[in-house]
Each structure stands twice: as C-alpha cells, then as structure tokens.
PDB file of N, CA and C in Angstrom:
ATOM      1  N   UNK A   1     -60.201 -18.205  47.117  1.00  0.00           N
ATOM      2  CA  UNK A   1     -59.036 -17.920  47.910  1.00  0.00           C
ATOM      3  C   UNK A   1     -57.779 -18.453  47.239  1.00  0.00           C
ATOM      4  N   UNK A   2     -57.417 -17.979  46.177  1.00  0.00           N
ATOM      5  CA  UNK A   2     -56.169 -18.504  45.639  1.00  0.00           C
ATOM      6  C   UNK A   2     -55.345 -17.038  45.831  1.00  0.00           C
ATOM      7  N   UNK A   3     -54.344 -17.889  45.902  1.00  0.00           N
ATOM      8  CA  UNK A   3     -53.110 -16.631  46.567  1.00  0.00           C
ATOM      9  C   UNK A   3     -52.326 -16.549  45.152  1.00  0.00           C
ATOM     10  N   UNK A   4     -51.643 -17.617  44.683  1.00  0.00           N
ATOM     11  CA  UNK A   4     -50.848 -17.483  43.170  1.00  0.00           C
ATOM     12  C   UNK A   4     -51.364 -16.729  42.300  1.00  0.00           C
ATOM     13  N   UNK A   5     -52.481 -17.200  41.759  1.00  0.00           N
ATOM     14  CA  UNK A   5     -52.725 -16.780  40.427  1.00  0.00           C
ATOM     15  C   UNK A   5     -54.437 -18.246  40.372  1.00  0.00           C
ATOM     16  N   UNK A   6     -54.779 -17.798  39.318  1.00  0.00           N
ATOM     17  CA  UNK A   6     -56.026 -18.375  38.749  1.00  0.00           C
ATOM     18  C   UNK A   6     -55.489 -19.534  38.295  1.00  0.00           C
ATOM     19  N   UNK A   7     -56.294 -20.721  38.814  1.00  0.00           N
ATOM     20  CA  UNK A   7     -55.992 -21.911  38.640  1.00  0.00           C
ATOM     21  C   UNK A   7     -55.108 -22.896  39.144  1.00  0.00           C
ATOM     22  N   UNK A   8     -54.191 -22.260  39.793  1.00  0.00           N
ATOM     23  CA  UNK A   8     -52.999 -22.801  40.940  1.00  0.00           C
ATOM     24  C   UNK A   8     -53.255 -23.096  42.073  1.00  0.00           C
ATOM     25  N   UNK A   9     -52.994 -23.741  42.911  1.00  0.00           N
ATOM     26  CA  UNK A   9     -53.087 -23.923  44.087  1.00  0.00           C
ATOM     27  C   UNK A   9     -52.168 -23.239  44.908  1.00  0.00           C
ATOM     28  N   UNK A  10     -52.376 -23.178  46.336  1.00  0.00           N
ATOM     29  CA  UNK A  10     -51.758 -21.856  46.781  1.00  0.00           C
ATOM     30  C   UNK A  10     -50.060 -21.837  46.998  1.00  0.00           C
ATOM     31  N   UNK A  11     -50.211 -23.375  47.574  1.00  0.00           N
ATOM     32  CA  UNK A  11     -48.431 -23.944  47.909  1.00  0.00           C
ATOM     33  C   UNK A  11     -47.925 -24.590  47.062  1.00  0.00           C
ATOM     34  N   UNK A  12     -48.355 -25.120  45.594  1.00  0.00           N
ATOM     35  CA  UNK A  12     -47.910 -25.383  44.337  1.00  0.00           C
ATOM     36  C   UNK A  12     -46.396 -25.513  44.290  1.00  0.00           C
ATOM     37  N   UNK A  13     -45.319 -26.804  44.117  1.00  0.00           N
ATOM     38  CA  UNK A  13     -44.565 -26.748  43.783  1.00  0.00           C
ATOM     39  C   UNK A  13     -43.562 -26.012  42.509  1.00  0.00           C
ATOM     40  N   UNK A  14     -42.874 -25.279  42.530  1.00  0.00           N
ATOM     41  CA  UNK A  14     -42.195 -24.723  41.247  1.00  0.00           C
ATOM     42  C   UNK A  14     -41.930 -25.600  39.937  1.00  0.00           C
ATOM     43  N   UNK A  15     -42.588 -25.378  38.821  1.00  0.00           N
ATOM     44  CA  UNK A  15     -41.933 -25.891  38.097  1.00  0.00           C
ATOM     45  C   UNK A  15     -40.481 -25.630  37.704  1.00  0.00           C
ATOM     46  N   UNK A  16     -40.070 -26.698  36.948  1.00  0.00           N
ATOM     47  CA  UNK A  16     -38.527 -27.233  36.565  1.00  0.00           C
ATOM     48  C   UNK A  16     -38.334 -26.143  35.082  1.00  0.00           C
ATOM     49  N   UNK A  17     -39.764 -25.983  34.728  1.00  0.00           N
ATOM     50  CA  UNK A  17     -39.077 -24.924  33.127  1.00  0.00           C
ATOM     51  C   UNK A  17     -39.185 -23.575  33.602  1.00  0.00           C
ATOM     52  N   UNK A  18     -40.106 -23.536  34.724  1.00  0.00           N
ATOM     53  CA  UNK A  18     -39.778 -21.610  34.991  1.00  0.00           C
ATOM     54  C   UNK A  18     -38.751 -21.937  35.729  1.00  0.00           C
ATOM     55  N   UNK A  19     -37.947 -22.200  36.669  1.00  0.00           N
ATOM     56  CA  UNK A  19     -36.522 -22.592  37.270  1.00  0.00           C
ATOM     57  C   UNK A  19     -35.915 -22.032  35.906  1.00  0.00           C
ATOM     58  N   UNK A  20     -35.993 -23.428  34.995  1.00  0.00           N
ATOM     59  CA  UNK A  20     -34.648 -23.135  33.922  1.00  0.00           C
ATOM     60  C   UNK A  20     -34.884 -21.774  33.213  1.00  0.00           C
ATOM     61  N   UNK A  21     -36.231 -20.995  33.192  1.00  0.00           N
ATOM     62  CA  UNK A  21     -36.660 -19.883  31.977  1.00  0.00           C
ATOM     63  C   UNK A  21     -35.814 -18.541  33.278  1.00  0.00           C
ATOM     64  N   UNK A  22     -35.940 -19.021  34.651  1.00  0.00           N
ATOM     65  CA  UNK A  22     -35.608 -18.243  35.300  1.00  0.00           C
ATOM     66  C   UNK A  22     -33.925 -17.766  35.351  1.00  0.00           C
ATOM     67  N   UNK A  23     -33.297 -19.269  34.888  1.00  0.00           N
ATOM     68  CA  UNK A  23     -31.639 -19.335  35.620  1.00  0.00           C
ATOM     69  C   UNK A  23     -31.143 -18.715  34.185  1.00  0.00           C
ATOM     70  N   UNK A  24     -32.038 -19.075  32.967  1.00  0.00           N
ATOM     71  CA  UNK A  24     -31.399 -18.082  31.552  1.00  0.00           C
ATOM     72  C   UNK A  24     -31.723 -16.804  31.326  1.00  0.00           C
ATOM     73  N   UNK A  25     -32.821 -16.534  32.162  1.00  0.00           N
ATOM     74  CA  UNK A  25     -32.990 -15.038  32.258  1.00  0.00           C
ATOM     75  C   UNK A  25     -31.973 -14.209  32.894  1.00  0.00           C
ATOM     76  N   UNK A  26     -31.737 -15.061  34.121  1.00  0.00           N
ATOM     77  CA  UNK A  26     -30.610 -14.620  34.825  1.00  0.00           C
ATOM     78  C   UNK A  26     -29.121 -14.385  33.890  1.00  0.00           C
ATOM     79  N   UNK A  27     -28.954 -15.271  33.444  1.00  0.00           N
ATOM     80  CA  UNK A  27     -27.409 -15.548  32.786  1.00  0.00           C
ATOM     81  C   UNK A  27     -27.424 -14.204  31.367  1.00  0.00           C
ATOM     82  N   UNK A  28     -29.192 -14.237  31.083  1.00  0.00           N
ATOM     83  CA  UNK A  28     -28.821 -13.150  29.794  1.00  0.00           C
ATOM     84  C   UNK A  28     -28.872 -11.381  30.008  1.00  0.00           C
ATOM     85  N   UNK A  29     -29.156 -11.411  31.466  1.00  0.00           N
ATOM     86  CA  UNK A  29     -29.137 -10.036  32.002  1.00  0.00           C
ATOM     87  C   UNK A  29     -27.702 -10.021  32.378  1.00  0.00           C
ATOM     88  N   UNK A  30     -26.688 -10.868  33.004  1.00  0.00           N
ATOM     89  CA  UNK A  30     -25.601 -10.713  33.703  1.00  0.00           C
ATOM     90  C   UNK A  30     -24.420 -10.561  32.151  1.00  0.00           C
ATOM     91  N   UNK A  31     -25.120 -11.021  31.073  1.00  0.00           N
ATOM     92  CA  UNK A  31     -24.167 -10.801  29.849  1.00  0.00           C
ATOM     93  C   UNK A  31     -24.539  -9.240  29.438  1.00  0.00           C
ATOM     94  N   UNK A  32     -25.547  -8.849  29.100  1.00  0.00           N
ATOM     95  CA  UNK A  32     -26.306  -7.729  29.120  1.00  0.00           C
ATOM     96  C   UNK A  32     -25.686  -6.373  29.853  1.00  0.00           C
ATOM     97  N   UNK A  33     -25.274  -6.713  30.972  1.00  0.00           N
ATOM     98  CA  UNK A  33     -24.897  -5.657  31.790  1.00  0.00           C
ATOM     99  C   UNK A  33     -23.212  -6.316  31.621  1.00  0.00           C
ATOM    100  N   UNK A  34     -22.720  -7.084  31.853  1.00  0.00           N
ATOM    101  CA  UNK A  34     -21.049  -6.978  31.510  1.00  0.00           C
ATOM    102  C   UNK A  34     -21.081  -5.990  30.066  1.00  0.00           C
ATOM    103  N   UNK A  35     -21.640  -6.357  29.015  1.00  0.00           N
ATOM    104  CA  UNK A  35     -21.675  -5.925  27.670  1.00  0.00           C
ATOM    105  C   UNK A  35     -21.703  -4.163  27.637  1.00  0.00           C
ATOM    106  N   UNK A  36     -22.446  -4.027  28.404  1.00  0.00           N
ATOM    107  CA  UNK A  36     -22.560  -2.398  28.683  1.00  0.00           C
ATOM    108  C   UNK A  36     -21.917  -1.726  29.838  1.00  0.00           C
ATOM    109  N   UNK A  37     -20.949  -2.466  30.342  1.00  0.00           N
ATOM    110  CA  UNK A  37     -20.203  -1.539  30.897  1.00  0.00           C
ATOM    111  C   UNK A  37     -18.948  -1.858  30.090  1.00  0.00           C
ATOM    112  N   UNK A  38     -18.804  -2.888  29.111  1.00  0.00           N
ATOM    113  CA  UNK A  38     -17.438  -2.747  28.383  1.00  0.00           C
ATOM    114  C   UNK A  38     -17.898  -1.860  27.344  1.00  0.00           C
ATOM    115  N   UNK A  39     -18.760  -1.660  26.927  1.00  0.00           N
ATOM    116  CA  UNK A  39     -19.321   0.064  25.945  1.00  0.00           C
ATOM    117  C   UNK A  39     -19.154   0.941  26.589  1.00  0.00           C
ATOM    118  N   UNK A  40     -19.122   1.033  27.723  1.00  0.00           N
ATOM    119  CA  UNK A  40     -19.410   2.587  28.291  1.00  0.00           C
ATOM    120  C   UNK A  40     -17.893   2.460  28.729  1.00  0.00           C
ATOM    121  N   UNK A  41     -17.263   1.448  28.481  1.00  0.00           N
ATOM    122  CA  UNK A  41     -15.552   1.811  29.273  1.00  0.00           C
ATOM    123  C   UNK A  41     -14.591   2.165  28.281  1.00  0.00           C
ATOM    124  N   UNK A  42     -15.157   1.723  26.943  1.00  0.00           N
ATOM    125  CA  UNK A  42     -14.566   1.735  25.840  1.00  0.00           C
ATOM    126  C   UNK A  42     -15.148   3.382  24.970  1.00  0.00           C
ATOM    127  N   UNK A  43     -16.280   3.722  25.460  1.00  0.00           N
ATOM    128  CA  UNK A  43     -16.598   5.341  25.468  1.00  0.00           C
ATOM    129  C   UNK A  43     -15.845   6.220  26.318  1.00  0.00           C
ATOM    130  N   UNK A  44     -15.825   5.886  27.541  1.00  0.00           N
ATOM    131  CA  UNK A  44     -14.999   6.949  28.237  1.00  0.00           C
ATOM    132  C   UNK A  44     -13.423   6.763  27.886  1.00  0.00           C
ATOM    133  N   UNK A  45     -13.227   6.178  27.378  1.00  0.00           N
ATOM    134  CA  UNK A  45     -11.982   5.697  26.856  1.00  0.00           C
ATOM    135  C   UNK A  45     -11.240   6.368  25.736  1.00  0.00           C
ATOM    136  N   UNK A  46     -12.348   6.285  24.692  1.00  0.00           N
ATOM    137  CA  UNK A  46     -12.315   7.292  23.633  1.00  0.00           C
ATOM    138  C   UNK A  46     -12.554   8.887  24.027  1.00  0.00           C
ATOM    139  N   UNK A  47     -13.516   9.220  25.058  1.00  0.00           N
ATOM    140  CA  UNK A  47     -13.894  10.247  25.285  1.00  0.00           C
ATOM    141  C   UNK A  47     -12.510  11.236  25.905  1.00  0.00           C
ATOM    142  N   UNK A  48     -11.719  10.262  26.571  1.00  0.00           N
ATOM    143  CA  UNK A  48     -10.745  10.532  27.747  1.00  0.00           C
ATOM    144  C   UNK A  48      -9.192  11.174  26.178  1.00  0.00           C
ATOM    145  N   UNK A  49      -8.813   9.963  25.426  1.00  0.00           N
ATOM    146  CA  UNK A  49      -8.267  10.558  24.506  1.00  0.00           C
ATOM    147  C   UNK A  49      -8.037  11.563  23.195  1.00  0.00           C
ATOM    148  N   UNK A  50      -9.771  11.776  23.040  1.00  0.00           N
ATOM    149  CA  UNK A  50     -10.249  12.575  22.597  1.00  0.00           C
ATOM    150  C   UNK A  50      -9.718  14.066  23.078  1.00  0.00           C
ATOM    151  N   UNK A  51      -9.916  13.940  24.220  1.00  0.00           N
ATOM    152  CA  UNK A  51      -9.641  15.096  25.142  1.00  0.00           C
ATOM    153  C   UNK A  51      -8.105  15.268  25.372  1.00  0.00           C
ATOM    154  N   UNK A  52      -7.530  14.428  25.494  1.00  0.00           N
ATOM    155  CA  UNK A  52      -6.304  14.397  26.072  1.00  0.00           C
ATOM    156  C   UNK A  52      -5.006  15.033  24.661  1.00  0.00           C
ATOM    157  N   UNK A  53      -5.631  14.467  23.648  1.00  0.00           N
ATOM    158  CA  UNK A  53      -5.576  15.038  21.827  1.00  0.00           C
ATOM    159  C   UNK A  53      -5.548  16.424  21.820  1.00  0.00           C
ATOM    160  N   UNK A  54      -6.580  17.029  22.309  1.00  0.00           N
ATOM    161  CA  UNK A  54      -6.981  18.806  22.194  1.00  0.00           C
ATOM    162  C   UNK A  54      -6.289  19.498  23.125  1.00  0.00           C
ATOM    163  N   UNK A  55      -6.155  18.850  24.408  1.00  0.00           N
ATOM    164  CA  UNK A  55      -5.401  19.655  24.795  1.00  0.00           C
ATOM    165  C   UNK A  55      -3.689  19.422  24.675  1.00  0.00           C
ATOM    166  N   UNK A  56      -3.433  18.663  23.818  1.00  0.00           N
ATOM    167  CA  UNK A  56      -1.915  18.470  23.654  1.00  0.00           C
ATOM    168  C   UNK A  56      -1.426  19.179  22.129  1.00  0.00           C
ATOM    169  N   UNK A  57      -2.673  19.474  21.153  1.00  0.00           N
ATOM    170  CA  UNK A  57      -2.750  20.387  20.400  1.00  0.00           C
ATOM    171  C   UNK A  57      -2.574  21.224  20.539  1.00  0.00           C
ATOM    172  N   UNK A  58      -3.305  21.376  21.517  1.00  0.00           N
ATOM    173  CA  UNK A  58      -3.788  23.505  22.008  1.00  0.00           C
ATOM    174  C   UNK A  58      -2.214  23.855  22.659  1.00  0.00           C
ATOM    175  N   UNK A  59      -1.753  23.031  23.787  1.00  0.00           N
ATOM    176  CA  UNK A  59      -0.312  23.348  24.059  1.00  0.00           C
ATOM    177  C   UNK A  59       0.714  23.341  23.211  1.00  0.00           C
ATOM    178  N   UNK A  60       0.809  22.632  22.261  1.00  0.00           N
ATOM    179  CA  UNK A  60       1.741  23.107  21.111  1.00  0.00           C
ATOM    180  C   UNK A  60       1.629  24.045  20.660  1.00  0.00           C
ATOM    181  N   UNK A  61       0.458  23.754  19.819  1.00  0.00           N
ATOM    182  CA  UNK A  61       0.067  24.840  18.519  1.00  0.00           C
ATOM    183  C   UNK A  61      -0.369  26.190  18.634  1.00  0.00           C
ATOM    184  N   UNK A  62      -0.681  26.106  19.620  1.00  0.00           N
ATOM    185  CA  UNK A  62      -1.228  28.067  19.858  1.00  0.00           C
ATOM    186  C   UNK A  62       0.003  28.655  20.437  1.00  0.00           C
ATOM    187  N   UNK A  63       0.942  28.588  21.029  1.00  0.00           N
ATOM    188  CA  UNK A  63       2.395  28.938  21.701  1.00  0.00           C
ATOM    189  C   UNK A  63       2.881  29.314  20.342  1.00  0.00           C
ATOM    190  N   UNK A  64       2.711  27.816  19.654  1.00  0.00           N
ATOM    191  CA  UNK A  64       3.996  28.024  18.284  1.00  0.00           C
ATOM    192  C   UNK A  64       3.221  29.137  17.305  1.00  0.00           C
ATOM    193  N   UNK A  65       2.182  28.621  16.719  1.00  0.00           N
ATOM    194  CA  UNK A  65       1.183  29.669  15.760  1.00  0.00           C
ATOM    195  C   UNK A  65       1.473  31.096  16.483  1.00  0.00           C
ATOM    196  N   UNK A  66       1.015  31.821  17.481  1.00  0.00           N
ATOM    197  CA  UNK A  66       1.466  32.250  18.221  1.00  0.00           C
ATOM    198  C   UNK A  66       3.027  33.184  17.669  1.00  0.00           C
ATOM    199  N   UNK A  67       3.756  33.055  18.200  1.00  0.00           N
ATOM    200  CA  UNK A  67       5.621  32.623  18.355  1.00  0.00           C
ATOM    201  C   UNK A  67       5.806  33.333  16.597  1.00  0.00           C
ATOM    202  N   UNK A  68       5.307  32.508  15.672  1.00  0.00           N
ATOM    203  CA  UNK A  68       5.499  32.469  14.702  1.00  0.00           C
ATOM    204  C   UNK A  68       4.957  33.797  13.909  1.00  0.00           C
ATOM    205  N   UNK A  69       3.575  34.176  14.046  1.00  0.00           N
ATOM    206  CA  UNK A  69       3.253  35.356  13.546  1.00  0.00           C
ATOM    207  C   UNK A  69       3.685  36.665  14.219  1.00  0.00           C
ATOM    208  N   UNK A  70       4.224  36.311  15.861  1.00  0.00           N
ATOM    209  CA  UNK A  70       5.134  37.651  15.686  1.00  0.00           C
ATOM    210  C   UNK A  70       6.743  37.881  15.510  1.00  0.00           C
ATOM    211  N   UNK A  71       7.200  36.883  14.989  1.00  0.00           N
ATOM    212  CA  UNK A  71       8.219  36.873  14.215  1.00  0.00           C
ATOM    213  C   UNK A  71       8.354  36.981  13.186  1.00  0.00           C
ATOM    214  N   UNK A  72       6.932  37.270  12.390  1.00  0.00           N
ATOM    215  CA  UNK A  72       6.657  37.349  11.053  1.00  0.00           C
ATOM    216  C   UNK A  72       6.427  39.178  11.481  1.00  0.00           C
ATOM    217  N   UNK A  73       5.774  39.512  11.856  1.00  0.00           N
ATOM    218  CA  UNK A  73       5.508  40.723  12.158  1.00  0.00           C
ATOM    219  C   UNK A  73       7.075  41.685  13.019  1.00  0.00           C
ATOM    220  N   UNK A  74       7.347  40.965  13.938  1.00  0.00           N
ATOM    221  CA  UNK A  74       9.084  41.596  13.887  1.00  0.00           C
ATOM    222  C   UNK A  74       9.975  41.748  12.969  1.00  0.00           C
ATOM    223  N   UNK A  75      10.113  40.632  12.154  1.00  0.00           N
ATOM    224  CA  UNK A  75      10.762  41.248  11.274  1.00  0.00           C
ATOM    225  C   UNK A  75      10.524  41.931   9.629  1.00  0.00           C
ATOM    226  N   UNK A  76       9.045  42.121   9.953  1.00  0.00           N
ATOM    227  CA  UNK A  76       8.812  43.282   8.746  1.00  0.00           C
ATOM    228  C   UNK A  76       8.550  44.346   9.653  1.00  0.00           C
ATOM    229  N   UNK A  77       8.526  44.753  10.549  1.00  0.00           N
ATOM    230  CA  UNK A  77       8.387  45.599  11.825  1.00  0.00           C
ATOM    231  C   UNK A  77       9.891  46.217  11.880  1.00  0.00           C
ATOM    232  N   UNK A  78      10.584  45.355  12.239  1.00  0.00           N
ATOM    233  CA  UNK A  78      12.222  45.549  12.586  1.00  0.00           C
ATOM    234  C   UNK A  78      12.156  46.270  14.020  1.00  0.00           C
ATOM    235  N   UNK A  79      10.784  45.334  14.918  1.00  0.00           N
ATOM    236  CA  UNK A  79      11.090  45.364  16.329  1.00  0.00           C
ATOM    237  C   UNK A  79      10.854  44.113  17.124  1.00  0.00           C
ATOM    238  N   UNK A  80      12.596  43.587  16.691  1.00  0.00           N
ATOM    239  CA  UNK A  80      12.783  41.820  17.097  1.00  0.00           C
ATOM    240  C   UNK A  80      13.309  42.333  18.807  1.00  0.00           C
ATOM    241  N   UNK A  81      12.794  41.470  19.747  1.00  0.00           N
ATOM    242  CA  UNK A  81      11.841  39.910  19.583  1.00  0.00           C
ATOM    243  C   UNK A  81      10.415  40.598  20.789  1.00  0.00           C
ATOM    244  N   UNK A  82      10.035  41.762  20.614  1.00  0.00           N
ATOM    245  CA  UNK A  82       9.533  42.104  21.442  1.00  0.00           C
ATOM    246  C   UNK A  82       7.494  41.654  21.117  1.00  0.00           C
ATOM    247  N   UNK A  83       7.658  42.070  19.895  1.00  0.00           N
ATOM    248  CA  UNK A  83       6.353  41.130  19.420  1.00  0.00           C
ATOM    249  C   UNK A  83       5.853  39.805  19.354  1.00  0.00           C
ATOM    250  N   UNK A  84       7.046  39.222  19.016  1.00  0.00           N
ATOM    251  CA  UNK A  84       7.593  37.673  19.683  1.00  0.00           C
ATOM    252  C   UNK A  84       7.076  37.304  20.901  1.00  0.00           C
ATOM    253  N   UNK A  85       7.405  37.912  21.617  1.00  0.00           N
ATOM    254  CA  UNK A  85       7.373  38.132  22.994  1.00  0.00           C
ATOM    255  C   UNK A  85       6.057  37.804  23.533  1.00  0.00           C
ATOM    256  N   UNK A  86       6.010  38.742  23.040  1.00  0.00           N
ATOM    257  CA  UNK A  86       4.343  39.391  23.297  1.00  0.00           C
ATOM    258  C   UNK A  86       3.010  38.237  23.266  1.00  0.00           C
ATOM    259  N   UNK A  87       3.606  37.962  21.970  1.00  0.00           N
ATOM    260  CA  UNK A  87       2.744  37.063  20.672  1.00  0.00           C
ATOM    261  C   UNK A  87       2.840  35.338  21.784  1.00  0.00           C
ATOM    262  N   UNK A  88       4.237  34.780  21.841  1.00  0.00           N
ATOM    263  CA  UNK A  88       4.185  33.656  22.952  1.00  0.00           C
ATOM    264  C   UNK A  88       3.500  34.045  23.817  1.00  0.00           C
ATOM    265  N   UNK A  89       3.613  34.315  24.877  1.00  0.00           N
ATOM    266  CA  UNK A  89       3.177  35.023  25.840  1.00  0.00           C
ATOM    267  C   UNK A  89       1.166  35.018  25.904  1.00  0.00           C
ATOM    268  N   UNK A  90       0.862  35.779  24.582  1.00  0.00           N
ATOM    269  CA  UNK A  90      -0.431  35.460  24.248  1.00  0.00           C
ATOM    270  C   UNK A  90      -0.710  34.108  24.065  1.00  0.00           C
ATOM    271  N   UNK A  91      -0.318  33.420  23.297  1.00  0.00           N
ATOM    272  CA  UNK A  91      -0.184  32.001  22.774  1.00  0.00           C
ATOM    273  C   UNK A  91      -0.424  31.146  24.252  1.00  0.00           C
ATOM    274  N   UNK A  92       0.244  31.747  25.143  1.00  0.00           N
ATOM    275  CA  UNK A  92       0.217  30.153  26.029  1.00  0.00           C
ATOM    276  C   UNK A  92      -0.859  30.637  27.212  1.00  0.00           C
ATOM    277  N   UNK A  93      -1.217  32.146  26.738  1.00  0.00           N
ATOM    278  CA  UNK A  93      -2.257  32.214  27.473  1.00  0.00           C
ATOM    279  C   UNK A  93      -3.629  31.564  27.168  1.00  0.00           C
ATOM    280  N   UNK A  94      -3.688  31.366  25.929  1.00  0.00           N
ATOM    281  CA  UNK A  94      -4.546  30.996  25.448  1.00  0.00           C
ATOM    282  C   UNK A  94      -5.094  29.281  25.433  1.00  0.00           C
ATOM    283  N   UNK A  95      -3.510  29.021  25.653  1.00  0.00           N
ATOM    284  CA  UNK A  95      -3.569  27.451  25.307  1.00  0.00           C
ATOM    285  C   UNK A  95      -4.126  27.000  26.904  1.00  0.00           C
ATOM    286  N   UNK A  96      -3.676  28.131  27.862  1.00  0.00           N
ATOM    287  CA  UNK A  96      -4.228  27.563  29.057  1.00  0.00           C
ATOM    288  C   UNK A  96      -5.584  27.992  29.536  1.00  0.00           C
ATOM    289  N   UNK A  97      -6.163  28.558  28.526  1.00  0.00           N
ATOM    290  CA  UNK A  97      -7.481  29.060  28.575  1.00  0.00           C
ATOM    291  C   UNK A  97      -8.505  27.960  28.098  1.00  0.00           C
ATOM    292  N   UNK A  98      -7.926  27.316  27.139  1.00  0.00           N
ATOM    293  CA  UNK A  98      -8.784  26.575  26.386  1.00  0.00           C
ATOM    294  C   UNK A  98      -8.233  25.028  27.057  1.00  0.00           C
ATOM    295  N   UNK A  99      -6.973  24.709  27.639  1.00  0.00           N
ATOM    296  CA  UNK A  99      -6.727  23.575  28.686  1.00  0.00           C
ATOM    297  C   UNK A  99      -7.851  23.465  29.748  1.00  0.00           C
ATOM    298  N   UNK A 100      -8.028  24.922  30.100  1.00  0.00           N
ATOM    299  CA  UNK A 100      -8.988  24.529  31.399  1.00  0.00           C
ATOM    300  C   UNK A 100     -10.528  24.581  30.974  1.00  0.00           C
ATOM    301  N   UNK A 101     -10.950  24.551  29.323  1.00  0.00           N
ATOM    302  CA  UNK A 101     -12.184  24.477  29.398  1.00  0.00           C
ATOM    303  C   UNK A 101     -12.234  23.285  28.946  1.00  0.00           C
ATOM    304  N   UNK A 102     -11.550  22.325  28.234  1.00  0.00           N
ATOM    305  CA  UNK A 102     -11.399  21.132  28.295  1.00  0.00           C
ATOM    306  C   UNK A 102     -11.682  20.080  29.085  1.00  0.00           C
ATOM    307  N   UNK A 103     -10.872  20.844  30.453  1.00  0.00           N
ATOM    308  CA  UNK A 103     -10.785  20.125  31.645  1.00  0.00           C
ATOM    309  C   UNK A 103     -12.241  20.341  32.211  1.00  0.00           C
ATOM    310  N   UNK A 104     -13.318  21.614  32.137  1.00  0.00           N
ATOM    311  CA  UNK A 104     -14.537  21.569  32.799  1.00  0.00           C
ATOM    312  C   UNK A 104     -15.412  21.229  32.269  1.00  0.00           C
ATOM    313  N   UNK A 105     -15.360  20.542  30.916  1.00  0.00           N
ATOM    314  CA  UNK A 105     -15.978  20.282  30.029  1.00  0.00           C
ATOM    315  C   UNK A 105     -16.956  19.092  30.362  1.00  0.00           C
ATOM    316  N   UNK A 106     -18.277  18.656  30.783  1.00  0.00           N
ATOM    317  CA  UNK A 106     -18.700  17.499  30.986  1.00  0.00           C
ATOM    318  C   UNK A 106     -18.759  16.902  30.071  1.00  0.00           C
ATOM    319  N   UNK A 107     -18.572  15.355  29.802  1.00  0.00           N
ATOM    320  CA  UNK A 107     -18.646  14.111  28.476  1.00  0.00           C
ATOM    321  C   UNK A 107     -20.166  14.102  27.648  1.00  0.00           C
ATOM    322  N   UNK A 108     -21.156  14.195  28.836  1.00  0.00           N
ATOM    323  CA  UNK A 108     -22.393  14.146  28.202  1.00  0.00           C
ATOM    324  C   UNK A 108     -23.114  16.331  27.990  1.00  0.00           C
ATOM    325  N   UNK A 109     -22.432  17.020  28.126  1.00  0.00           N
ATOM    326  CA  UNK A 109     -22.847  18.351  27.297  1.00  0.00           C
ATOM    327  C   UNK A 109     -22.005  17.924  25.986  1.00  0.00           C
ATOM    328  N   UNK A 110     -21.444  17.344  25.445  1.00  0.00           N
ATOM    329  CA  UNK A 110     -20.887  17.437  24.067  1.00  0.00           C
ATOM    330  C   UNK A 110     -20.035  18.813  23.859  1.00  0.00           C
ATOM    331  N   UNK A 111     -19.395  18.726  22.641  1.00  0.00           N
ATOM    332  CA  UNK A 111     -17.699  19.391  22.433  1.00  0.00           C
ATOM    333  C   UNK A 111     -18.596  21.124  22.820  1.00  0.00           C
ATOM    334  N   UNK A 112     -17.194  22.077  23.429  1.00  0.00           N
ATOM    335  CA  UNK A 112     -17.756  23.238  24.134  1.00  0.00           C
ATOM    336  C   UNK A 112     -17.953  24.155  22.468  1.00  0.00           C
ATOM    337  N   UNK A 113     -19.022  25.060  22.992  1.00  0.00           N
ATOM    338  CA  UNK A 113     -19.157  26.132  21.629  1.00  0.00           C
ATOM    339  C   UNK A 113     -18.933  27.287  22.335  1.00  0.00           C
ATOM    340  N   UNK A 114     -18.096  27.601  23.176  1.00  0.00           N
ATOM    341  CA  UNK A 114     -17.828  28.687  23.623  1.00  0.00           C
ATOM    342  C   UNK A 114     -18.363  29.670  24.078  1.00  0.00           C
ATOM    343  N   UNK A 115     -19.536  29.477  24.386  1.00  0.00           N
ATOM    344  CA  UNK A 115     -20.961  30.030  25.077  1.00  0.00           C
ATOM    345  C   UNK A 115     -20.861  29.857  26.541  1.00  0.00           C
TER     346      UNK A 115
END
C-alpha cells in the first residue's frame, strides 16, 4: 500500500533538493517563455514592416511606372495626356489591388504567389 512511489512512505516529508530542483525549474521555464515571446514580437515586428515596405512601394511605384510609360507612349503617339491618363489610372488600380492582397495576406501562408 504505498501511495508515492516504491520505497517511500505515504506522508513523507518533501525534500529540500526537489523544492530547490523544483523553484529552478520554475525560474527556467518563466525565462523560456519571456524569451519567446520577445522572438515572436520581434517577428511580427519584422513581419509587420516587411509588409508595410510593399505596400508603400506598390503605392508609389506602379502609379509612377505606370504615369511614365504612357507618357512615353503619348508622346511618340502625339495623343498627350490621354494615355497618361489612362496608364495612371491603371497604375493605381493596380497598386490597390496588390494593397489589398497584402492586407489579406496571412504571416504564416508566406509571401502571396498570386494563386
């Protein structure tokens, strides 16, 4: 009829080194888990500017890229600014196409392949 374990008695006082094996177990899980949520804060962190990068790209650069090739095309065309026009117009449609897949993008599917 032993209730502990083999060789113990049933109401056995605690020892003083499982106490202490217990209170450093404790202290090295509570470092353990601070440690990994300053990784995972310092990931979403990166993850967050990562993102915040592409879409401040995409709003520039596709408007202007954009802008630019039909002003290249107007004026070997010599029909200013209607391609222009056109061409912005496309440009920021685009930039808000690819803003909002950014934005639905989950952290853990990894960067979108357009699928």
């Amino acid at each position: 009829m032993v209730a502990n374990g083999p060789g113990e008695e049933p109401h056995s006082p605690k020892d003083a080194r499982l106490s202490s094996l217990d209170e450093r177990l404790d202290r090295i899980k509570a470092q353990g888990a601070a440690d990994d949520r300053r990784r995972m804060s310092a990931e979403s962190q990166r993850v967050i500017k990562s993102a915040g990068m592409r879409i401040l790209s995409d709003l520039i650069g596709l408007p202007f890229g954009a802008g630019l090739i039909g002003w290249l095309i107007d004026r070997w065309a010599g029909t200013t600014p209607w391609v222009m026009l056109a061409m912005l117009f496309l440009g920021f449609g685009l930039a808000v196409r690819s803003v909002l897949r950014v934005a639905n993008n989950r952290p853990d599917q990894g960067p979108d392949t357009g699928k």
